[in-house]
PDB file of N, CA and C in Angstrom:
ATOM      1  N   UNK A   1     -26.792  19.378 -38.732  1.00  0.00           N
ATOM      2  CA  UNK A   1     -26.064  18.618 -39.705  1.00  0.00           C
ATOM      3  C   UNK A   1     -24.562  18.855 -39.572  1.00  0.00           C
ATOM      4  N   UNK A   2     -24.365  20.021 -39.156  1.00  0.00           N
ATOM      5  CA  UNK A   2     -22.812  20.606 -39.179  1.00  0.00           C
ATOM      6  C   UNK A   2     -22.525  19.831 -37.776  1.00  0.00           C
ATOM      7  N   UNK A   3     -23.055  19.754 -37.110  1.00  0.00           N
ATOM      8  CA  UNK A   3     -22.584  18.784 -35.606  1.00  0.00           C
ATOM      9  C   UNK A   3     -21.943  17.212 -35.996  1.00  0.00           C
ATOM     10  N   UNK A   4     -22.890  16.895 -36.862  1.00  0.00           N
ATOM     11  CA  UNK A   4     -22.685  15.744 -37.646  1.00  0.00           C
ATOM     12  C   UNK A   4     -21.074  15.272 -37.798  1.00  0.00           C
ATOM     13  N   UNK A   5     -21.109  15.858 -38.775  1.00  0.00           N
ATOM     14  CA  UNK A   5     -19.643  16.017 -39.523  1.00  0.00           C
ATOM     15  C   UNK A   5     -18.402  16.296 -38.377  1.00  0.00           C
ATOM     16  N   UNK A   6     -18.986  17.512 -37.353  1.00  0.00           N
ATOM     17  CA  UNK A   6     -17.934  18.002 -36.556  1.00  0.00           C
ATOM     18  C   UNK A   6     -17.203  16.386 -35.602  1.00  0.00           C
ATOM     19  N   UNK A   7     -18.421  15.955 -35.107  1.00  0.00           N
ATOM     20  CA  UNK A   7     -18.129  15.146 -34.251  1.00  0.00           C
ATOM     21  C   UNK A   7     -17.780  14.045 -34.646  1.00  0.00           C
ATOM     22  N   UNK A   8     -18.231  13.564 -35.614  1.00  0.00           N
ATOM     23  CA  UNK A   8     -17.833  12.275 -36.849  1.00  0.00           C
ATOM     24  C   UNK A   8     -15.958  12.376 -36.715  1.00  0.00           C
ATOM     25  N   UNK A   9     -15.586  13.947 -37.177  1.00  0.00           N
ATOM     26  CA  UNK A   9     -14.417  14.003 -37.239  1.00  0.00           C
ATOM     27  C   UNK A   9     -13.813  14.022 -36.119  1.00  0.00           C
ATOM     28  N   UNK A  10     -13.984  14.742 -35.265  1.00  0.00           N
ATOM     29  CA  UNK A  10     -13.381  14.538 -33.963  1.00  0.00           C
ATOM     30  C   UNK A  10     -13.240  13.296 -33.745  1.00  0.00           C
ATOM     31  N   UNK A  11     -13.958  12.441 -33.725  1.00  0.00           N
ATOM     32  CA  UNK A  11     -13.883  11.021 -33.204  1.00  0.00           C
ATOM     33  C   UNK A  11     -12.909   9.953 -33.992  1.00  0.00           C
ATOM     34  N   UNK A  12     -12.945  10.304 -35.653  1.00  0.00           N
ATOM     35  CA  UNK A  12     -12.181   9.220 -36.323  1.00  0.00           C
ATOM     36  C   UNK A  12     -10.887  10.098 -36.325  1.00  0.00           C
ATOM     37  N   UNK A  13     -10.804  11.302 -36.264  1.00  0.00           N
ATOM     38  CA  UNK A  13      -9.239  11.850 -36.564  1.00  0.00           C
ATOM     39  C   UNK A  13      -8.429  12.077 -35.075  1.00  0.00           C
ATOM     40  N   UNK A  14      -9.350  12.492 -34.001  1.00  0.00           N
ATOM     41  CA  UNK A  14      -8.550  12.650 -32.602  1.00  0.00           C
ATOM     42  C   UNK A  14      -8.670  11.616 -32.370  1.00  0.00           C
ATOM     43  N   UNK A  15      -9.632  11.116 -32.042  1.00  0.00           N
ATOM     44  CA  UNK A  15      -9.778  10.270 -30.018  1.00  0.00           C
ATOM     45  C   UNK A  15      -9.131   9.122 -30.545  1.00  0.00           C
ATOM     46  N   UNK A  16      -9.864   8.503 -32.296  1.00  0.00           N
ATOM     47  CA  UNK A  16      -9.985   6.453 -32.200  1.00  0.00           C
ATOM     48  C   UNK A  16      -7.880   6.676 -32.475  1.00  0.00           C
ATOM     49  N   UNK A  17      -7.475   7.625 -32.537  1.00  0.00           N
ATOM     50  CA  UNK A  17      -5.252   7.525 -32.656  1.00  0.00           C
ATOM     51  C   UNK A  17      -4.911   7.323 -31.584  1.00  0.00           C
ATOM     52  N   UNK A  18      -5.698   8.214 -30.692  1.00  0.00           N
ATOM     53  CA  UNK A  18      -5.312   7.877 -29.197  1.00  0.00           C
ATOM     54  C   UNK A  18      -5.803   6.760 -28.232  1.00  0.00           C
ATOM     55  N   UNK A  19      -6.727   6.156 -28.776  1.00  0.00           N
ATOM     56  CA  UNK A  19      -7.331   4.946 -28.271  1.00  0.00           C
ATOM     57  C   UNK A  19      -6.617   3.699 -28.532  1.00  0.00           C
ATOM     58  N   UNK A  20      -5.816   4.433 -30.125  1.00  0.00           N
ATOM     59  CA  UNK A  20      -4.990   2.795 -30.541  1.00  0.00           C
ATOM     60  C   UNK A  20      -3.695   2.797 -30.083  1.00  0.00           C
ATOM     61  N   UNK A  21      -3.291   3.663 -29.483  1.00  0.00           N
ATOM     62  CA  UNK A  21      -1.880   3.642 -29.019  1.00  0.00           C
ATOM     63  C   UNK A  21      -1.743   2.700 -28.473  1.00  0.00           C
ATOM     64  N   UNK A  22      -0.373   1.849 -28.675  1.00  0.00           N
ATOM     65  CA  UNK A  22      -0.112   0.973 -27.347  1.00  0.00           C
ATOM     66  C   UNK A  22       0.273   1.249 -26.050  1.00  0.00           C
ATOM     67  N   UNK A  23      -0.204   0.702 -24.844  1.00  0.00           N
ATOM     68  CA  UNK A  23      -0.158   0.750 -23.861  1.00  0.00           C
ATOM     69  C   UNK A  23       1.541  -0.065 -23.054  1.00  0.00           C
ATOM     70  N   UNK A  24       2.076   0.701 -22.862  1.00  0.00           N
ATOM     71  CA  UNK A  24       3.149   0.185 -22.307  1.00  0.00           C
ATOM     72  C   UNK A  24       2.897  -0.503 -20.670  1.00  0.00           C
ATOM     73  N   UNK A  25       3.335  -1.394 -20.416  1.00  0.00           N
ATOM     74  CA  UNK A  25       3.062  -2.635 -19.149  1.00  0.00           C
ATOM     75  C   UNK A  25       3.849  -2.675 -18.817  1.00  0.00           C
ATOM     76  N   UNK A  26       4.353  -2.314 -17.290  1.00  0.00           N
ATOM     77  CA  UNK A  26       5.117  -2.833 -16.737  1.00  0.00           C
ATOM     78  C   UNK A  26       4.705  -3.895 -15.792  1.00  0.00           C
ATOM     79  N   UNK A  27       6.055  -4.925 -15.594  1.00  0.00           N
ATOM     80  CA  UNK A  27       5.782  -5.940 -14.756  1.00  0.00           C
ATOM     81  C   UNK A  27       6.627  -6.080 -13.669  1.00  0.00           C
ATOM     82  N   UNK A  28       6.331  -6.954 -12.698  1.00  0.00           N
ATOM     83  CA  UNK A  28       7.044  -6.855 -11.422  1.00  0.00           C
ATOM     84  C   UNK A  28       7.771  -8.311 -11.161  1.00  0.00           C
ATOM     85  N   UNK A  29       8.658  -8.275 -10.708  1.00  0.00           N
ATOM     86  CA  UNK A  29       9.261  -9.540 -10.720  1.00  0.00           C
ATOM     87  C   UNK A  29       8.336 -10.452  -9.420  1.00  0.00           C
ATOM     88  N   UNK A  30       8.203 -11.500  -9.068  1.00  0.00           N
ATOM     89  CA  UNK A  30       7.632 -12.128  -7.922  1.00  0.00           C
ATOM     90  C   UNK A  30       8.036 -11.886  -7.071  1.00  0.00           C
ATOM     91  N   UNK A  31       9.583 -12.223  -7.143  1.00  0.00           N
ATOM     92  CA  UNK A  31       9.890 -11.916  -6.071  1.00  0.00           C
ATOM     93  C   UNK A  31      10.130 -11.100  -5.277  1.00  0.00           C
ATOM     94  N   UNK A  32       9.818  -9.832  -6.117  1.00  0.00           N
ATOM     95  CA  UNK A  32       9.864  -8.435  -4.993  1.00  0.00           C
ATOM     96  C   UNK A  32       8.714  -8.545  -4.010  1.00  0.00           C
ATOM     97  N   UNK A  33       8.655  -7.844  -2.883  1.00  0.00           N
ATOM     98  CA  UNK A  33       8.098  -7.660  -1.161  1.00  0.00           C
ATOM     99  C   UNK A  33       7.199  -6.585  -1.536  1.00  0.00           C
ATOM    100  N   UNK A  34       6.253  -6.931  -1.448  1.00  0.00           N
ATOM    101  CA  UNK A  34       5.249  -5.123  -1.728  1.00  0.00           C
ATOM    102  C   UNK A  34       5.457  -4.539  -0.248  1.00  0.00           C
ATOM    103  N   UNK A  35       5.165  -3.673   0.046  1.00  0.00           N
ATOM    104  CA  UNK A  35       5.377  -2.499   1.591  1.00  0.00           C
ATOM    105  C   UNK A  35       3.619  -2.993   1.314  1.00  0.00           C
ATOM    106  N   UNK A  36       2.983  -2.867   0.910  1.00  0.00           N
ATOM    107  CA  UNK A  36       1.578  -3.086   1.312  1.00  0.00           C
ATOM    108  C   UNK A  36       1.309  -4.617   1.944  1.00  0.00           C
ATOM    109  N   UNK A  37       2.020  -5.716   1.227  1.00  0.00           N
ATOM    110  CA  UNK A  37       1.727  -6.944   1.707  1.00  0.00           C
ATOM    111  C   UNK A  37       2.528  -7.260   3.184  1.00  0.00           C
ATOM    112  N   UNK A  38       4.072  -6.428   3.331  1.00  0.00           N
ATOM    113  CA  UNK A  38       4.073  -6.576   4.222  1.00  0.00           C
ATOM    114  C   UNK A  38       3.813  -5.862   5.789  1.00  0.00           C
ATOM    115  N   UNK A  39       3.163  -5.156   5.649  1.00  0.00           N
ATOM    116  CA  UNK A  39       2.313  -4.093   6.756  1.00  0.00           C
ATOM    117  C   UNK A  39       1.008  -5.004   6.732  1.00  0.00           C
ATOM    118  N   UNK A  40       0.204  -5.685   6.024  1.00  0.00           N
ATOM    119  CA  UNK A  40      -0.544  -6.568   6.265  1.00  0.00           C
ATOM    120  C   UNK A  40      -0.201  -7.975   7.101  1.00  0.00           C
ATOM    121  N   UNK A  41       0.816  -8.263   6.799  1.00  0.00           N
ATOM    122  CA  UNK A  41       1.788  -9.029   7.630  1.00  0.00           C
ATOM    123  C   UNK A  41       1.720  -8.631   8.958  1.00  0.00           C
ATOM    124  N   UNK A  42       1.983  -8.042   8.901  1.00  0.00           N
ATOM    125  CA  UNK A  42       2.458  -6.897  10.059  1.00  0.00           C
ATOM    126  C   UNK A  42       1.344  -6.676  11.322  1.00  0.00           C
ATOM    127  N   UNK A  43       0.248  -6.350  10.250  1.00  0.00           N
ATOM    128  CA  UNK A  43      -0.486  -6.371  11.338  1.00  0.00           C
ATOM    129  C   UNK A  43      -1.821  -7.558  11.673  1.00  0.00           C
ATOM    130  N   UNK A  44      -1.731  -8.499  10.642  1.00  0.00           N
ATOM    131  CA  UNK A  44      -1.790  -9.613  11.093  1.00  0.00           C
ATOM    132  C   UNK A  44      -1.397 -10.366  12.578  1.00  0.00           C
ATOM    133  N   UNK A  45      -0.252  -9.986  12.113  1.00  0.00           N
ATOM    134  CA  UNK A  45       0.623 -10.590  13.148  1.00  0.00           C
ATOM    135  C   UNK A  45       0.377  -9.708  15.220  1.00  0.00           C
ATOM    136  N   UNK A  46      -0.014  -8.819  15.191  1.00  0.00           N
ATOM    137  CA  UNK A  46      -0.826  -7.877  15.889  1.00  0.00           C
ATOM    138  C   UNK A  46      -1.640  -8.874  17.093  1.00  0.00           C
ATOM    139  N   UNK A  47      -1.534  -8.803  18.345  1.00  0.00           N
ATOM    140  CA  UNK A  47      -2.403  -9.255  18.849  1.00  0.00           C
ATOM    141  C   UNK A  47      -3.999  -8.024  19.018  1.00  0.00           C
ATOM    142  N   UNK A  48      -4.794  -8.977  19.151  1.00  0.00           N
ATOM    143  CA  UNK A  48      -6.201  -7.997  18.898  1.00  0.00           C
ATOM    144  C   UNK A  48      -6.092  -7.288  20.339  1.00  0.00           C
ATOM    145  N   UNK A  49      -7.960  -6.641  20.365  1.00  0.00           N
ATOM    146  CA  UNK A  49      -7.783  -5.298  21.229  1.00  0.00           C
ATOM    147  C   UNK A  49      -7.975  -5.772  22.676  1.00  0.00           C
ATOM    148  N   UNK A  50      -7.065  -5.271  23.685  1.00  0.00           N
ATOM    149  CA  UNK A  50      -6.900  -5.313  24.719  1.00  0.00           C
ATOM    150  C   UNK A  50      -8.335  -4.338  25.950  1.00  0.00           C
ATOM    151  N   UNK A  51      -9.275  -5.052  26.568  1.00  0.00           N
ATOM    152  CA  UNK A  51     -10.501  -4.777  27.189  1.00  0.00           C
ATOM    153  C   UNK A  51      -9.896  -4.832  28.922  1.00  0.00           C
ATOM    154  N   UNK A  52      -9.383  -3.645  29.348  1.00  0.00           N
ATOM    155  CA  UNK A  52      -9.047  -3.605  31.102  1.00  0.00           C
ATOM    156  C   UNK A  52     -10.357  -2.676  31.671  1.00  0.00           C
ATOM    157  N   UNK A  53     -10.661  -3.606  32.483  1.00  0.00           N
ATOM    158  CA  UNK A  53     -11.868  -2.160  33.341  1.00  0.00           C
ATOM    159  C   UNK A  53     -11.170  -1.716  34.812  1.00  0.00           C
ATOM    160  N   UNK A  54     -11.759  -1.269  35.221  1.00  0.00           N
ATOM    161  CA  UNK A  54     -11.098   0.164  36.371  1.00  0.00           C
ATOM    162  C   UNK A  54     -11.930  -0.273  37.500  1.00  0.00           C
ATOM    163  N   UNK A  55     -11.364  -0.070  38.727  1.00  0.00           N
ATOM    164  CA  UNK A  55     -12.542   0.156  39.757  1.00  0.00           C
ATOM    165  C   UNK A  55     -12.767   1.417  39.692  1.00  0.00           C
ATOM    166  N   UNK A  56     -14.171   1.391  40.139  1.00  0.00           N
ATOM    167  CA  UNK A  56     -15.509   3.028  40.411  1.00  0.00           C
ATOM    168  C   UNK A  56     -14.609   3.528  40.889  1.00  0.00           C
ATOM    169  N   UNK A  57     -14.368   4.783  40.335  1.00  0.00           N
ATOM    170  CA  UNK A  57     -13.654   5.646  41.136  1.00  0.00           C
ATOM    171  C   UNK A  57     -12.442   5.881  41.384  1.00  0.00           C
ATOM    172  N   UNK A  58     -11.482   5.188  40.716  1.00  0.00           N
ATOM    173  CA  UNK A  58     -10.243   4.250  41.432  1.00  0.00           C
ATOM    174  C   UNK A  58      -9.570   4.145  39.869  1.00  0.00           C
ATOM    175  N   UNK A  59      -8.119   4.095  39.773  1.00  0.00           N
ATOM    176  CA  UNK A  59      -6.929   4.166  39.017  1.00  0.00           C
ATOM    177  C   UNK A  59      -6.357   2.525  38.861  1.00  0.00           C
ATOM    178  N   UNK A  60      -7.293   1.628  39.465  1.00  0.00           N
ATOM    179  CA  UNK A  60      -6.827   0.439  39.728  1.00  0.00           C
ATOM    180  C   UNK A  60      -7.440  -0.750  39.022  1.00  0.00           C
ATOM    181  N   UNK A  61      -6.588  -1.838  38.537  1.00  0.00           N
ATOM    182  CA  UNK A  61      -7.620  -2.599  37.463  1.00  0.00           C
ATOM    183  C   UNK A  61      -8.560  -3.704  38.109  1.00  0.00           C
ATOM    184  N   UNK A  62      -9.496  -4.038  37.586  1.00  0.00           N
ATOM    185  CA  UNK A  62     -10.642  -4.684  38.875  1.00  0.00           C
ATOM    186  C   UNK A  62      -9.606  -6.189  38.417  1.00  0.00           C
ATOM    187  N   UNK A  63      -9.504  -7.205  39.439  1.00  0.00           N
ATOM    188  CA  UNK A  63      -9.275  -8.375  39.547  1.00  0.00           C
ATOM    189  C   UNK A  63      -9.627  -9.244  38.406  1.00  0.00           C
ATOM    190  N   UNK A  64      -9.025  -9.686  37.455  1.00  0.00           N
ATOM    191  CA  UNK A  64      -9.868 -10.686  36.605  1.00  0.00           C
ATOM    192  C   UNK A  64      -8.283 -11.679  36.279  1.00  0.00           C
ATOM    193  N   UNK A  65      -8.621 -12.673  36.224  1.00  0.00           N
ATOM    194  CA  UNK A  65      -7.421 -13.406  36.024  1.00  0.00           C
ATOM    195  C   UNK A  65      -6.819 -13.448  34.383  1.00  0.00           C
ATOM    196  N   UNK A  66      -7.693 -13.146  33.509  1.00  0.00           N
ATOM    197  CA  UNK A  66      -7.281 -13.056  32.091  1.00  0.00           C
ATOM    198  C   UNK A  66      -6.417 -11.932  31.440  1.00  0.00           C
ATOM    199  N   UNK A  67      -6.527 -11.000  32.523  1.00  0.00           N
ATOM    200  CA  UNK A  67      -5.900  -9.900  32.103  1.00  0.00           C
ATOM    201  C   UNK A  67      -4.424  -9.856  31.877  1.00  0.00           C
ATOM    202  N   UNK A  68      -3.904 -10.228  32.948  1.00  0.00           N
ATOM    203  CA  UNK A  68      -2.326 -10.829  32.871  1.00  0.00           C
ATOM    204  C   UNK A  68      -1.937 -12.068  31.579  1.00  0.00           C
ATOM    205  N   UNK A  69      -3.073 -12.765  31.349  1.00  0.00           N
ATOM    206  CA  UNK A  69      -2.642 -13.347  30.298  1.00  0.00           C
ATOM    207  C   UNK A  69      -3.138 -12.629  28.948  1.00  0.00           C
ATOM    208  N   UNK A  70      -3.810 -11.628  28.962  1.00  0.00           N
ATOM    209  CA  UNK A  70      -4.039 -10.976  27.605  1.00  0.00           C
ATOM    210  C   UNK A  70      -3.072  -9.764  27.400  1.00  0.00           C
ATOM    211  N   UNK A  71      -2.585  -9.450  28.417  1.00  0.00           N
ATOM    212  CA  UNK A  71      -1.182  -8.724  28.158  1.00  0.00           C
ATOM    213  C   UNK A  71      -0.347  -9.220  27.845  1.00  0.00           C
ATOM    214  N   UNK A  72       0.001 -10.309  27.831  1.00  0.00           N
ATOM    215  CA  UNK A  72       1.529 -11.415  27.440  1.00  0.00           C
ATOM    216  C   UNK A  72       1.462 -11.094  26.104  1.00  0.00           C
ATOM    217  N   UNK A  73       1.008 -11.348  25.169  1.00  0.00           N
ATOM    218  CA  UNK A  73       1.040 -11.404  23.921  1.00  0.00           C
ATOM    219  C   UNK A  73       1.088  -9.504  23.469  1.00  0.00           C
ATOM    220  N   UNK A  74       0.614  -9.158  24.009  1.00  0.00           N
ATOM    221  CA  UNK A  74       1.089  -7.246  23.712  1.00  0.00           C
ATOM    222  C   UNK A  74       2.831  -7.324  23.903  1.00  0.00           C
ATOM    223  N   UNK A  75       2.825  -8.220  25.385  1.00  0.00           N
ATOM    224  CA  UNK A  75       4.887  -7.368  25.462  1.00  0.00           C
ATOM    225  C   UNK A  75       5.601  -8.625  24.873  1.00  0.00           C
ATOM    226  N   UNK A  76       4.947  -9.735  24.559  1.00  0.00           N
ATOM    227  CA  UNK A  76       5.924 -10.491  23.443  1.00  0.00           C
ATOM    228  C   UNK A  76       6.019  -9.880  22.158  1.00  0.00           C
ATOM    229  N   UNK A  77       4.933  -9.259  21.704  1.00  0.00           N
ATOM    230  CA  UNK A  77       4.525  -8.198  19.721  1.00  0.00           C
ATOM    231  C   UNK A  77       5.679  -7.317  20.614  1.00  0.00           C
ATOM    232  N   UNK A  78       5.344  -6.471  21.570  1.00  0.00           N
ATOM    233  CA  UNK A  78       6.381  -5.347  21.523  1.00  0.00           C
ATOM    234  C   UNK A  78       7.940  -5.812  21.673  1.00  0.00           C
ATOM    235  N   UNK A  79       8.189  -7.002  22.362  1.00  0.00           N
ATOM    236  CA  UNK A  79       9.410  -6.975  22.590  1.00  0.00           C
ATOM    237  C   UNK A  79      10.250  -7.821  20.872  1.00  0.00           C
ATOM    238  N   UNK A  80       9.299  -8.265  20.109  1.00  0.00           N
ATOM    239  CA  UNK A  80       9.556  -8.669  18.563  1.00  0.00           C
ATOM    240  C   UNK A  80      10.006  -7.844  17.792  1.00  0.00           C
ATOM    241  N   UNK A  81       9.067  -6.045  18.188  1.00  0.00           N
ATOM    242  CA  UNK A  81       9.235  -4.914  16.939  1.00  0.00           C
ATOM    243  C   UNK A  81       9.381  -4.043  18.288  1.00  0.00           C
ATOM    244  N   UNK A  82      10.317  -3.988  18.511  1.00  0.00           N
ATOM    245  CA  UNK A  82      10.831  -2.600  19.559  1.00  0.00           C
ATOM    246  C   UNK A  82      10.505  -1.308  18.838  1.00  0.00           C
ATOM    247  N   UNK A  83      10.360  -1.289  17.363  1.00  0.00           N
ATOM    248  CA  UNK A  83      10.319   0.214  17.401  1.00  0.00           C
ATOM    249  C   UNK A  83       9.210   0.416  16.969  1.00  0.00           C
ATOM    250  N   UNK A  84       8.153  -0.511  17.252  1.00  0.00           N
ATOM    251  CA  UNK A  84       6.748   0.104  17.407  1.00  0.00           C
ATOM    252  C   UNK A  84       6.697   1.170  18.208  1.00  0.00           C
ATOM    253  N   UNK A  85       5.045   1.372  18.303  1.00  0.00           N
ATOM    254  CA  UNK A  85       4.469   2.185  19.322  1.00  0.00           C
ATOM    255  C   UNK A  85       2.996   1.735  19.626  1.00  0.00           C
ATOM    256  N   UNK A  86       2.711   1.708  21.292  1.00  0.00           N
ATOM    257  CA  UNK A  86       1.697   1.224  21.611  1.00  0.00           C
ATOM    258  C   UNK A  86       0.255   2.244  21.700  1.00  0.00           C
ATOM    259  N   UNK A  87      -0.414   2.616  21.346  1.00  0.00           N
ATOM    260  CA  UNK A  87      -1.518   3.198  21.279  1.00  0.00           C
ATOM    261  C   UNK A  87      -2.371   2.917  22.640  1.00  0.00           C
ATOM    262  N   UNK A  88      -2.152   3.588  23.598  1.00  0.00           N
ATOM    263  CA  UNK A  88      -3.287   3.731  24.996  1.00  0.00           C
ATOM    264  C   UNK A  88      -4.226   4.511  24.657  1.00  0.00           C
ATOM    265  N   UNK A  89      -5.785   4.202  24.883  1.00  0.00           N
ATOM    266  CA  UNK A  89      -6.895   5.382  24.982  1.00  0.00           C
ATOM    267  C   UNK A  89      -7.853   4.475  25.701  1.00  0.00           C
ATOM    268  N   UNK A  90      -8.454   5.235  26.225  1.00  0.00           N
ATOM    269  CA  UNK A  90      -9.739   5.171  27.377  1.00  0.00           C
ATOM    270  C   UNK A  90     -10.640   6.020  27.168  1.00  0.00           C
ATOM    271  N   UNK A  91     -11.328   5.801  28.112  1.00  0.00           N
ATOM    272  CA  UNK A  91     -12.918   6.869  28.300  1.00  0.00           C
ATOM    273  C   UNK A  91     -13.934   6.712  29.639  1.00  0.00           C
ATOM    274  N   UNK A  92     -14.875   7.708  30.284  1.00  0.00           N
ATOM    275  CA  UNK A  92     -15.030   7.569  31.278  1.00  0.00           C
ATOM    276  C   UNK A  92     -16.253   7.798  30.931  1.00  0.00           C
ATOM    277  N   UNK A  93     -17.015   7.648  32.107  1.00  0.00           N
ATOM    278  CA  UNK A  93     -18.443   8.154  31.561  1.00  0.00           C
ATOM    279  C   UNK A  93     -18.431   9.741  32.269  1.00  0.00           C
ATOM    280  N   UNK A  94     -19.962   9.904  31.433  1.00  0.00           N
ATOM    281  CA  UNK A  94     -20.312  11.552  31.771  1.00  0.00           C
ATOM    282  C   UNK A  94     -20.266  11.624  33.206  1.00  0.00           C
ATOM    283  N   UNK A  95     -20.427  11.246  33.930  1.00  0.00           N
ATOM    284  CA  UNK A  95     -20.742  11.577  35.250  1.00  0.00           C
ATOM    285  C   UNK A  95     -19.683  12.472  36.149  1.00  0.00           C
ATOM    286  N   UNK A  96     -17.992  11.935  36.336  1.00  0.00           N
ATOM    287  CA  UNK A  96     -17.540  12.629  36.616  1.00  0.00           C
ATOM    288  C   UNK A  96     -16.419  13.189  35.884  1.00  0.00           C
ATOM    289  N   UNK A  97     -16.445  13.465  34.483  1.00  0.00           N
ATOM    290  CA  UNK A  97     -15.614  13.718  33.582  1.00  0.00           C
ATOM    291  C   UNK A  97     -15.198  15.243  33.250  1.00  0.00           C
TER     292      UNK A  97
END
């Protein structure tokens, strides 16, 4: 019964004052640039992922004629935002790694 009462009070004398407070809102003008919308921009604007294969054995890229044209669009993005940075990674198989 004493829980009763305890919590009855807790609830109408603490919490429901702090529940009615008003909430202060801030707003943003439109026309401000979020850094989030424009890094989405950003990388929108990104050409997608670049697929080169290797000859067996060899440091050399196998012949395919698309390749030269799927690089164009990497050094036109890079030569747009010079102070990017390009991300290289590869992988080999187990065999002679």
């Amino acid at each position: 019964m004493i829980w009763c009462f305890v919590s009855a009070w807790l609830y109408n004398d603490k919490l429901l004052p702090v529940l009615r407070k008003p909430v202060a809102v801030v707003t943003t003008p439109e026309s401000q640039t979020n850094v989030a919308d424009s890094l989405m921009k950003l990388k929108a604007s990104m050409p997608k992922d670049l697929l080169i294969y290797f000859e067996f054995n060899d440091a050399k890229f196998k012949p395919d004629p698309q390749t030269g044209s799927s690089i164009a669009p990497f050094k036109a993005w890079l030569d747009k935002y010079p102070a990017s940075m390009l991300s290289v990674s590869g992988h080999t198989d187990c065999r002679y790694a």
